[in-house]
N, C-alpha and C. Protein backbone atom coordinates (compact mmCIF):
# COMPACT_ATOMS: atom_id res chain seq x y z
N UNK A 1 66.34 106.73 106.94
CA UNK A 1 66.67 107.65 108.02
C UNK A 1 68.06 108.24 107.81
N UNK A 2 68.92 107.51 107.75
CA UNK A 2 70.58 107.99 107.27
C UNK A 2 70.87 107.57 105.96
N UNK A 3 71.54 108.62 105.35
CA UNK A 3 71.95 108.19 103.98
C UNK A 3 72.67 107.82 103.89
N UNK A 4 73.43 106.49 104.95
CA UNK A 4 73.70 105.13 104.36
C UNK A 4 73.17 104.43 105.26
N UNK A 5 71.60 104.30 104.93
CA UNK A 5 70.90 102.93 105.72
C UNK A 5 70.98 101.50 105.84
N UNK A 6 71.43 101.22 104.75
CA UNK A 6 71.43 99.59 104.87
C UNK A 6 72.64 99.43 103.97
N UNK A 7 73.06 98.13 103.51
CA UNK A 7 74.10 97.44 103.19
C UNK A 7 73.84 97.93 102.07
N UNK A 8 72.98 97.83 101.04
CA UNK A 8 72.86 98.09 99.49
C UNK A 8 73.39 99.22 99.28
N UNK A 9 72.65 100.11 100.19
CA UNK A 9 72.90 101.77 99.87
C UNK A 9 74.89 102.04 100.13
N UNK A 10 75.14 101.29 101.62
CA UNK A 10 76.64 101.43 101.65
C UNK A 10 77.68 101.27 100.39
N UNK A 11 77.50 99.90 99.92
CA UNK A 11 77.77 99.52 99.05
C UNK A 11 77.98 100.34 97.89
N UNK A 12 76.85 101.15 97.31
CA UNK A 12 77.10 101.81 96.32
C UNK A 12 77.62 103.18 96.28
N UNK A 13 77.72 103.49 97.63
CA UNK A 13 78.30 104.67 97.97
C UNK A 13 79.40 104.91 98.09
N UNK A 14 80.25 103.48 98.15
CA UNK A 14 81.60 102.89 97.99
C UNK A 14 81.99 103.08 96.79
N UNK A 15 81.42 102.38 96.34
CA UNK A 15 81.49 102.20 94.26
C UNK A 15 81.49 103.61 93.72
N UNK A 16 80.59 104.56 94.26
CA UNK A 16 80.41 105.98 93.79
C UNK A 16 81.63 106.77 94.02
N UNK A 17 82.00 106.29 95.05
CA UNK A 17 83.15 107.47 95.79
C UNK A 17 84.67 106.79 95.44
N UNK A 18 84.47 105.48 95.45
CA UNK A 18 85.94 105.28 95.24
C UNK A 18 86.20 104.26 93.91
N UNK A 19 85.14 103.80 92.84
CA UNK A 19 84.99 102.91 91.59
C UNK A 19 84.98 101.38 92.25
N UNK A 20 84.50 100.50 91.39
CA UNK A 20 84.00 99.49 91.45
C UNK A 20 85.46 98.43 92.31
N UNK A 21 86.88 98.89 91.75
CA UNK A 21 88.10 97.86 92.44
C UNK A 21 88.42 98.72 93.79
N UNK A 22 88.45 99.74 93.99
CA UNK A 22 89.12 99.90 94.77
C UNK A 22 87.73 99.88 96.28
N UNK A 23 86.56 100.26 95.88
CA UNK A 23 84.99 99.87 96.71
C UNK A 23 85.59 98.19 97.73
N UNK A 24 86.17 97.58 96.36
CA UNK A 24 85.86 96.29 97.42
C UNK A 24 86.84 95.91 98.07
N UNK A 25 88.20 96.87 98.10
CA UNK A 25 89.21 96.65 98.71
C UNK A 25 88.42 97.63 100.54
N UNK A 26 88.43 98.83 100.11
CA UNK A 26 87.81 99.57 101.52
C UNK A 26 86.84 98.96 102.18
N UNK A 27 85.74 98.07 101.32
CA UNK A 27 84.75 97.53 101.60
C UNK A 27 85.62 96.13 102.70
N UNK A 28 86.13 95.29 102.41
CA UNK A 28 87.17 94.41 102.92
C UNK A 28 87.94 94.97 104.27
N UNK A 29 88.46 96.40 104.02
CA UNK A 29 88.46 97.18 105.32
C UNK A 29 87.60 97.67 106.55
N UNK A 30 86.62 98.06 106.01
CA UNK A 30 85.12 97.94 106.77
C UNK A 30 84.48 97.48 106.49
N UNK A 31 83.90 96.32 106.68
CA UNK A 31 82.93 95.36 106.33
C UNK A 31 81.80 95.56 107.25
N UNK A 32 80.30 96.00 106.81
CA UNK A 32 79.26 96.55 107.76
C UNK A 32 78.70 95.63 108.60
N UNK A 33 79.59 94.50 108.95
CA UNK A 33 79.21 93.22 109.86
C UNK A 33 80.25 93.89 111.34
N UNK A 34 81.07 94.77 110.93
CA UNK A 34 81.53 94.88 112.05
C UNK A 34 81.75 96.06 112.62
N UNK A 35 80.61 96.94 112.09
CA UNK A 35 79.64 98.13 112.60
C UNK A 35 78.34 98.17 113.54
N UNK A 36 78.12 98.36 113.78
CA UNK A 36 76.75 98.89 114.59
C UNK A 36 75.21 99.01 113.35
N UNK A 37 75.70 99.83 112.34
CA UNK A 37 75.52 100.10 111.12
C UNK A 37 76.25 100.48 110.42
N UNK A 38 75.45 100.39 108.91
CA UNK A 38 75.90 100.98 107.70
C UNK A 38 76.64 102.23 107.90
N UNK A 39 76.21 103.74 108.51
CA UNK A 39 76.00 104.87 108.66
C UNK A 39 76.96 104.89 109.48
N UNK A 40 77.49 103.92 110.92
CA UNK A 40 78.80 104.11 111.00
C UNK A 40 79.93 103.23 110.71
N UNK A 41 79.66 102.61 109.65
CA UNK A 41 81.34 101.90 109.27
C UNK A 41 81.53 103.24 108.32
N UNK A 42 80.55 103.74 107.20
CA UNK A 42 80.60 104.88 106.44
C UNK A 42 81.46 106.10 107.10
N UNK A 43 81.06 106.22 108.63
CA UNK A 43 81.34 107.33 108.89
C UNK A 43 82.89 106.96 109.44
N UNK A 44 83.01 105.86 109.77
CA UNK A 44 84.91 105.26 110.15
C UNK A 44 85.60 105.38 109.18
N UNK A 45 85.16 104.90 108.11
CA UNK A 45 86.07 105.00 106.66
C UNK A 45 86.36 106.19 106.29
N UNK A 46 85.41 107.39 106.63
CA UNK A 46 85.37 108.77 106.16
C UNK A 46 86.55 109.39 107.15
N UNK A 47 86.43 109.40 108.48
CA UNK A 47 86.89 109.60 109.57
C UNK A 47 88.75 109.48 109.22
N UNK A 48 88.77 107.64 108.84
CA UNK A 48 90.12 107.12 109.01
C UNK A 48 90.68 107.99 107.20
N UNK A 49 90.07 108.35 106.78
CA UNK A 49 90.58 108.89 105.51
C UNK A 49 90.57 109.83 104.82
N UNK A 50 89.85 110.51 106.02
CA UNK A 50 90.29 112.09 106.10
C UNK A 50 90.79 112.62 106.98
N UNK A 51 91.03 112.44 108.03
CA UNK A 51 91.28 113.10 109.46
C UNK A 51 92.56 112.11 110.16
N UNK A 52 92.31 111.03 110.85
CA UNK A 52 93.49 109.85 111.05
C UNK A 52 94.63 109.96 110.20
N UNK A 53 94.44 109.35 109.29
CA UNK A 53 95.41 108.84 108.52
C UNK A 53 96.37 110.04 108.11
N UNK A 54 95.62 110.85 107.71
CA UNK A 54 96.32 112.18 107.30
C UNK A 54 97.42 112.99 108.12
N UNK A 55 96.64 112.88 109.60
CA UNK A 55 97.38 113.28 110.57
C UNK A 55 98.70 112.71 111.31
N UNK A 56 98.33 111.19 110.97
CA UNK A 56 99.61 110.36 111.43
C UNK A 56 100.79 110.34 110.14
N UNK A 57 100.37 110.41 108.65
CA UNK A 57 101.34 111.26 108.01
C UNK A 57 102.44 112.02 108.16
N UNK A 58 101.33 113.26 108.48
CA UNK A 58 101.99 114.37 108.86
C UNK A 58 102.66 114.07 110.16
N UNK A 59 102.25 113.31 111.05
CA UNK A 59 103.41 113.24 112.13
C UNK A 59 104.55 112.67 112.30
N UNK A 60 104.35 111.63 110.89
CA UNK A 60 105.71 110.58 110.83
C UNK A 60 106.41 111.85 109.75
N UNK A 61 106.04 112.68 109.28
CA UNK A 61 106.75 113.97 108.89
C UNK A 61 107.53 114.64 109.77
N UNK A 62 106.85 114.97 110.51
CA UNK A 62 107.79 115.89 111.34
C UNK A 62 108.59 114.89 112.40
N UNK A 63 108.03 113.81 112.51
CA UNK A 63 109.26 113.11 113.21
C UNK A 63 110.13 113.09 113.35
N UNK A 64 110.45 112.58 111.22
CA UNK A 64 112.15 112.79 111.18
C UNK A 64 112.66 113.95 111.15
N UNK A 65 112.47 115.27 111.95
CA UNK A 65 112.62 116.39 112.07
C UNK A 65 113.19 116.67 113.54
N UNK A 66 112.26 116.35 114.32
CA UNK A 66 112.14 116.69 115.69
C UNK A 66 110.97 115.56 116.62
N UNK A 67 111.39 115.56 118.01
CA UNK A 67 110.78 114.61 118.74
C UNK A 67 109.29 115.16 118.62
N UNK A 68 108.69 114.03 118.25
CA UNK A 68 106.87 113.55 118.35
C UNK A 68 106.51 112.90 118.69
N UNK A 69 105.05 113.10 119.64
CA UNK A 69 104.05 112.72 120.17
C UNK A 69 102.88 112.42 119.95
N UNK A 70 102.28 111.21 119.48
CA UNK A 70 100.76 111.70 118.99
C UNK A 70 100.11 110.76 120.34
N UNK A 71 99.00 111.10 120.00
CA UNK A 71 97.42 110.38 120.79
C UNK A 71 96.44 110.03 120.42
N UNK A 72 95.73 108.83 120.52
CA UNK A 72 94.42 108.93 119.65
C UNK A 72 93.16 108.82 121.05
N UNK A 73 92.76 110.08 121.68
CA UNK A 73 91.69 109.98 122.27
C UNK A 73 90.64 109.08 122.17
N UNK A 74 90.11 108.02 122.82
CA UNK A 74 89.72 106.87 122.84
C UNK A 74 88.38 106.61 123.67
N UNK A 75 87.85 107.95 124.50
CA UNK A 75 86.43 107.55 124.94
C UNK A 75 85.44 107.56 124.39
N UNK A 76 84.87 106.62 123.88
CA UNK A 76 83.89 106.42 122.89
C UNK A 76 82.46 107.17 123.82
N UNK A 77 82.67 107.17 125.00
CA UNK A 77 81.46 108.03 126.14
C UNK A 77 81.74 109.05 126.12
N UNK A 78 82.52 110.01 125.51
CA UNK A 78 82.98 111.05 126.05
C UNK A 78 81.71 112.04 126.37
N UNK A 79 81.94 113.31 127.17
CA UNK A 79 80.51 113.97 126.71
C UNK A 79 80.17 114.92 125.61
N UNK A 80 79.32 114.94 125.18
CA UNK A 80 78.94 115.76 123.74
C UNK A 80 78.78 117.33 124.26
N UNK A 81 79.65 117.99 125.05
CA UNK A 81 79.63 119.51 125.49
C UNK A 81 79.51 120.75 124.56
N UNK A 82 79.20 119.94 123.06
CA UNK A 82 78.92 120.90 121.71
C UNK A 82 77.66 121.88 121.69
N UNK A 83 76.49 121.08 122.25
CA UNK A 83 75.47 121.27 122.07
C UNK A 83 75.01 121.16 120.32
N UNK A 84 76.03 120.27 119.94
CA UNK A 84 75.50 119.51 118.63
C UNK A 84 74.32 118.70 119.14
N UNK A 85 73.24 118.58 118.03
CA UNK A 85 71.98 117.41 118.37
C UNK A 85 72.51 115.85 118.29
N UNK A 86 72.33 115.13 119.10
CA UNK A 86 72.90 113.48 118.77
C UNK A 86 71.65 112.96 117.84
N UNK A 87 72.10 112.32 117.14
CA UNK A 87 71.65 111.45 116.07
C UNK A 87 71.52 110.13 116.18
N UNK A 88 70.11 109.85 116.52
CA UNK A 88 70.00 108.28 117.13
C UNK A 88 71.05 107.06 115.95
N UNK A 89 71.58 106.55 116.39
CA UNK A 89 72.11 105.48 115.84
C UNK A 89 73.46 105.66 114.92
N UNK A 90 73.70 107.30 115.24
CA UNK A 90 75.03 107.23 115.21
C UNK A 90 75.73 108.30 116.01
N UNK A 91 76.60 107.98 117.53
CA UNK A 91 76.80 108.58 118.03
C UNK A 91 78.54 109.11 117.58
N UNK A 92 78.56 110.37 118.72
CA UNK A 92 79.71 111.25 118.26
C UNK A 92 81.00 110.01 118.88
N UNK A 93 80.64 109.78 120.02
CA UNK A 93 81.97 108.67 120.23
C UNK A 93 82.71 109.72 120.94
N UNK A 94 84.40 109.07 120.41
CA UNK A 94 85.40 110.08 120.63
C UNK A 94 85.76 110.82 119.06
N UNK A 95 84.58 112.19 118.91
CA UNK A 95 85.01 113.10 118.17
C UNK A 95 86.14 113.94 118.33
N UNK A 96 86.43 114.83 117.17
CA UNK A 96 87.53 115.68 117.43
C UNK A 96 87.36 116.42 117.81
N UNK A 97 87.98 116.95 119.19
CA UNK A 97 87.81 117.87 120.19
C UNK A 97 87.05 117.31 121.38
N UNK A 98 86.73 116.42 121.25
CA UNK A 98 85.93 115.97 122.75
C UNK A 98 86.79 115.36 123.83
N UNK A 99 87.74 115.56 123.07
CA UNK A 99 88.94 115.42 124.69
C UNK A 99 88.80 116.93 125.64
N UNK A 100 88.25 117.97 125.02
CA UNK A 100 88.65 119.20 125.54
C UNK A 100 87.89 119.18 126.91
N UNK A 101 86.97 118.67 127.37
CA UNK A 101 86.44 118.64 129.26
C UNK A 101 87.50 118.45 129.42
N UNK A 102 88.66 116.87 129.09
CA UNK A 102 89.05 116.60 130.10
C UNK A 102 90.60 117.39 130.07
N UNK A 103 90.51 118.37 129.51
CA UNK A 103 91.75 119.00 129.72
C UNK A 103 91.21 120.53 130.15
N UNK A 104 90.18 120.96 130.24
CA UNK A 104 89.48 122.31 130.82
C UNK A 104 88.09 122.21 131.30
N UNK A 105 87.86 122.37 132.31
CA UNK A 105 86.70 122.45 133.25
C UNK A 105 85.21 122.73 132.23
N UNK A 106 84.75 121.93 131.29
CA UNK A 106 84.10 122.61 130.95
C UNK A 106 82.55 122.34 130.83
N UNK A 107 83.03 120.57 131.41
CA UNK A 107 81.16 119.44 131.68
C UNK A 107 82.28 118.91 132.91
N UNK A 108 80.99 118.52 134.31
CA UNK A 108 81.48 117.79 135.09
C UNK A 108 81.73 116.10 134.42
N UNK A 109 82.82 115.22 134.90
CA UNK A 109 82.93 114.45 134.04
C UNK A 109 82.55 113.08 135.25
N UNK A 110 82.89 111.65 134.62
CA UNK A 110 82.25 110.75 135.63
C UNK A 110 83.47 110.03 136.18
N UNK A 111 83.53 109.36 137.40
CA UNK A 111 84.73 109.42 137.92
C UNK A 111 85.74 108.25 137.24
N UNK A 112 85.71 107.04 136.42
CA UNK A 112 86.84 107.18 135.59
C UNK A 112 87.45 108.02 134.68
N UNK A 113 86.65 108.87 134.02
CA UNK A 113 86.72 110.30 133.13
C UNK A 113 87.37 111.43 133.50
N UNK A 114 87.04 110.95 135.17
CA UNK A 114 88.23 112.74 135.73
C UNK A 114 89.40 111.92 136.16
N UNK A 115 89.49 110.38 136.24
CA UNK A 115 90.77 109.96 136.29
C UNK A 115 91.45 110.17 135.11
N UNK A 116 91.03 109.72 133.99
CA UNK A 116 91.54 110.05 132.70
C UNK A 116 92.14 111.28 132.54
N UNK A 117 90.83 112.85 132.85
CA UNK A 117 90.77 113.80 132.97
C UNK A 117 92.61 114.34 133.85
N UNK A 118 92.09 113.69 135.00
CA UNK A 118 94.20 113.94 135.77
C UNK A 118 95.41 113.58 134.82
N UNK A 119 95.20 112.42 134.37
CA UNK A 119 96.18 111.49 134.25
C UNK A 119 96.43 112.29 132.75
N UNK A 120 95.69 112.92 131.51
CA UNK A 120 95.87 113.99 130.68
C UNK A 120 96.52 115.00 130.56
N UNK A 121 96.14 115.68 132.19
CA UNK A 121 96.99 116.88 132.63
C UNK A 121 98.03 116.91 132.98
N UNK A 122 98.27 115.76 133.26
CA UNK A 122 100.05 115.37 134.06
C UNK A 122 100.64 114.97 133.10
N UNK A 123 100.27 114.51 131.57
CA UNK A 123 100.62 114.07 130.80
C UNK A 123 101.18 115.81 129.82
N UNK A 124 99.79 116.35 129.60
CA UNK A 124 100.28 117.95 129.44
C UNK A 124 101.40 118.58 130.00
N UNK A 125 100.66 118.96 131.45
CA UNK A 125 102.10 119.39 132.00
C UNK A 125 103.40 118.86 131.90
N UNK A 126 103.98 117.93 132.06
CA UNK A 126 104.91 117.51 131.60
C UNK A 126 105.67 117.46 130.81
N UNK A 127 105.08 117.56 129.32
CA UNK A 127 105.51 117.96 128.58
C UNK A 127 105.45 119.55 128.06
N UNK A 128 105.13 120.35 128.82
CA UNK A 128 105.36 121.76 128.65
C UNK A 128 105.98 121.73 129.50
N UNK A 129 106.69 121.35 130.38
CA UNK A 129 107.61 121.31 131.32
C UNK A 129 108.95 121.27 130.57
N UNK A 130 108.95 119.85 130.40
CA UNK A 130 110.10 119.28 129.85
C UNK A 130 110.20 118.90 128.45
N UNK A 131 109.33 118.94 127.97
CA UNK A 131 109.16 118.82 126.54
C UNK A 131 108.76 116.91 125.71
N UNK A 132 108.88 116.61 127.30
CA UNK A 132 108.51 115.28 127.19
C UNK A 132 106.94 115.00 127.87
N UNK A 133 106.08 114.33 127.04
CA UNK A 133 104.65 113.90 127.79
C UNK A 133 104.74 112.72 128.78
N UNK A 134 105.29 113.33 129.98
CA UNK A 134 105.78 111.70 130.72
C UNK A 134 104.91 112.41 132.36
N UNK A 135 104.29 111.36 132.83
CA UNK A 135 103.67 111.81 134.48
C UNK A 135 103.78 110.48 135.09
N UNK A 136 104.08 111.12 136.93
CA UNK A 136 104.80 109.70 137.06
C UNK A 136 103.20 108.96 137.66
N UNK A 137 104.00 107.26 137.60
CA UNK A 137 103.03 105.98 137.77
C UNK A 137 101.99 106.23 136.67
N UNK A 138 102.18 106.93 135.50
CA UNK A 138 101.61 106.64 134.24
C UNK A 138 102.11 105.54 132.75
N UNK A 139 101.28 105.06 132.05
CA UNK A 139 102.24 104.32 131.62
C UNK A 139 102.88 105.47 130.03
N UNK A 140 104.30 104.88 129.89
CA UNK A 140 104.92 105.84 128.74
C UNK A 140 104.65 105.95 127.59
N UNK A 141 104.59 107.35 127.13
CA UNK A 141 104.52 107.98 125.91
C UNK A 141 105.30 107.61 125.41
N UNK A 142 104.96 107.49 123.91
CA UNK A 142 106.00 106.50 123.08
C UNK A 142 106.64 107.87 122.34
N UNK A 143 107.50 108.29 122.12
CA UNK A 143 107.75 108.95 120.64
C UNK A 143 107.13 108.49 119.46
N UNK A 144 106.80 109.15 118.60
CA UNK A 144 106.21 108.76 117.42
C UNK A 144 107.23 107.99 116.64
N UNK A 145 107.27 106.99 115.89
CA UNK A 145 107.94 106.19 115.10
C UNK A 145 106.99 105.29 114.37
N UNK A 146 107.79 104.38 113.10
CA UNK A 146 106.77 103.67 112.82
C UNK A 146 106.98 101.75 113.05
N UNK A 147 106.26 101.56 113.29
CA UNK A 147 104.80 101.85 112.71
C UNK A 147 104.38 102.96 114.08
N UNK A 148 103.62 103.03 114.01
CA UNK A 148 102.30 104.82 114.38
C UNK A 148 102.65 104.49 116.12
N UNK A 149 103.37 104.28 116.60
CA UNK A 149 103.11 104.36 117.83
C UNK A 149 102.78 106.04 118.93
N UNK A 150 101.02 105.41 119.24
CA UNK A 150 100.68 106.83 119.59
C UNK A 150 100.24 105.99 121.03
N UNK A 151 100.03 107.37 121.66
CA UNK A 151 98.90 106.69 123.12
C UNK A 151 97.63 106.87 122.72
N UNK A 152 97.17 105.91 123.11
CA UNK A 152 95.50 105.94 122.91
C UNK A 152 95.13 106.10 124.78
N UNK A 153 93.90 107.06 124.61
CA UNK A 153 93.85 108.07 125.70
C UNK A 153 92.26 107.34 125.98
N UNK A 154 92.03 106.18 127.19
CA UNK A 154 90.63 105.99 127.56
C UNK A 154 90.62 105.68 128.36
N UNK A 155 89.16 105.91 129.59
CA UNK A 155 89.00 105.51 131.14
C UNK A 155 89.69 104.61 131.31
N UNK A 156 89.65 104.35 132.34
CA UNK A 156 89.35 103.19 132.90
C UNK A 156 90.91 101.86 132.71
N UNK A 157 90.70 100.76 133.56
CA UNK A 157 91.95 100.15 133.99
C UNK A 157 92.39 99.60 132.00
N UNK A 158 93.62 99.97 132.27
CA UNK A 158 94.33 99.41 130.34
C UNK A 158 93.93 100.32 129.25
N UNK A 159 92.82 101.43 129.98
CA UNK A 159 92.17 102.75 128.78
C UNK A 159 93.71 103.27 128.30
N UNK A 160 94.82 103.26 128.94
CA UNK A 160 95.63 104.62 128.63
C UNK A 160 97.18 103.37 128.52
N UNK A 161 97.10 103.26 126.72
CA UNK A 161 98.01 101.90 126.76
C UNK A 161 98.64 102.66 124.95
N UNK A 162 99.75 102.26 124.37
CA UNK A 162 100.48 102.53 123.05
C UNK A 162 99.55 101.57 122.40
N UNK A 163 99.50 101.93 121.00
CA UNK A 163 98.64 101.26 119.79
C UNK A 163 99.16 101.75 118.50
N UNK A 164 99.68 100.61 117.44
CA UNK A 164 99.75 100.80 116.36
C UNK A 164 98.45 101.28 115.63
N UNK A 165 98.42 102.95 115.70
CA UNK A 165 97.20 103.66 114.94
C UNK A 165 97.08 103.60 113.15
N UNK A 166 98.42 103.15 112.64
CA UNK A 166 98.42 103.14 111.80
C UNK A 166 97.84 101.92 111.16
N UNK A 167 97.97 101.22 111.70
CA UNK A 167 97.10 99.43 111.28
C UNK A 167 95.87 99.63 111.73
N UNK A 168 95.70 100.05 113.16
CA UNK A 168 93.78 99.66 113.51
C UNK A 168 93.14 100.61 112.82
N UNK A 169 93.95 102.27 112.00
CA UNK A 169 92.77 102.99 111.20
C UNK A 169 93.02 103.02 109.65
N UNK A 170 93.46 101.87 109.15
CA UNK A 170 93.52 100.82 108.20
C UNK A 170 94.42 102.29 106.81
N UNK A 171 95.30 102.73 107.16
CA UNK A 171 96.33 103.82 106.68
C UNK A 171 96.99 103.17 105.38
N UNK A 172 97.21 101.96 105.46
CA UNK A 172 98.07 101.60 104.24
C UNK A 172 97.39 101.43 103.02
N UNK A 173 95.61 101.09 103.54
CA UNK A 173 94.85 101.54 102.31
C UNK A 173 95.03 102.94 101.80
N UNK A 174 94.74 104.17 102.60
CA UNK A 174 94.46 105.27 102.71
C UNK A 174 95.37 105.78 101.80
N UNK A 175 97.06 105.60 102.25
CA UNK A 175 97.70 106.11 101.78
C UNK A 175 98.27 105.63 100.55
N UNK A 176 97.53 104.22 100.20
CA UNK A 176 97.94 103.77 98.64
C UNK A 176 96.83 104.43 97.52
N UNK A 177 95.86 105.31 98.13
CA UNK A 177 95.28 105.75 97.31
C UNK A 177 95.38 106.92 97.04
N UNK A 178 95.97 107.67 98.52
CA UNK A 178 96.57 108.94 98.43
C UNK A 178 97.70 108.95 98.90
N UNK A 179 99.08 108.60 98.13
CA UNK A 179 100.27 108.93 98.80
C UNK A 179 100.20 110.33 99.11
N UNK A 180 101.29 110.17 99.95
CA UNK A 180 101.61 111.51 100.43
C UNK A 180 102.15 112.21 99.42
N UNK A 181 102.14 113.83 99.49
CA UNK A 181 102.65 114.89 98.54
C UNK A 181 104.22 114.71 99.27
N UNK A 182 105.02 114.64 97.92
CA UNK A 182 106.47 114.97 98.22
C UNK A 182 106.98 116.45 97.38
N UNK A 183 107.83 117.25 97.98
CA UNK A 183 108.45 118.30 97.36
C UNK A 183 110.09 118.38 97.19
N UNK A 184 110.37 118.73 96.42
CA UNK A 184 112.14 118.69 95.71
C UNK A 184 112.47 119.94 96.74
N UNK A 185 113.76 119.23 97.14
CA UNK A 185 114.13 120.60 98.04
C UNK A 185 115.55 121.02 96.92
């Protein structure tokens, strides 16, 4: 059904994409015992090593530049307002961009979700205000520093708490296989 159905197939899709030593190091990173399935530890590893990792990079970049903020949107319910088809047995989760209801009217949402949904906007506003993402009786936005301290953005009571993103989306693999590009100034 998915082309990575079972453990065998994962496995070699590892080996294919990244050679036989470095397969069992990522493999060690996602291990399909602590997936749902094959099809999504595949799709976490893909996720954390193209999109994540890359991005928290680039933000510990501009850090030492100027004050940063990151977030890692965190409702794994969010709603699918794409009108993409869902795919039994591997859902969208919190894809990229599916924070956008709760920052514009655009699916009614469920009522921890429009708490989230507030507590987003005050977080927005705020920082187009002041340039800081701070709303009050929320808990604080960290500046970006490292390790990765971002807010992770989810319903519900402890949903909206700081998390080293750089350890839980397993980056120090990522980036030992792809350091970052440096340029001579």
């Amino acid at each position: 059904m998915y082309p990575v159905g079972d453990e065998a197939t994962y496995r070699a899709r590892l080996e294919r994409s990244f050679g036989a030593g470095a397969a069992r190091a990522v493999e060690a990173s996602y291990p399909v015992s602590a997936y749902p399935t094959p099809a999504v530890a595949w799709a976490t590893l893909l996720s954390d090593a193209s999109f994540t990792c890359p991005a928290l990079r680039d933000s510990g970049a501009l850090a030492r530049r100027v004050p940063t903020y990151g977030y890692r949107f965190s409702d794994g319910d969010a709603p699918n307002f794409t009108g993409l088809p869902e795919v039994p047995g591997l859902p969208y989760r919190a894809s990229h961009g599916f924070e956008l209801p709760y920052l514009f009217p655009v699916v009614p949402l469920a009522g921890p979700q429009q708490e989230l949904a507030d507590r987003m906007g005050d977080y927005w506003t705020g920082f187009a205000r002041t340039g800081v993402p701070a709303a009050t009786g929320a808990p604080r936005w960290p500046r970006y520093r490292s390790p990765a301290s971002v807010l992770s953005l989810a319903p519900g009571t402890g949903g909206i708490r700081t998390v080293d993103a750089r350890a839980e989306h397993h980056c120090a693999l990522w980036d030992a296989r792809w350091p970052p590009v440096t340029t001579s100034r």
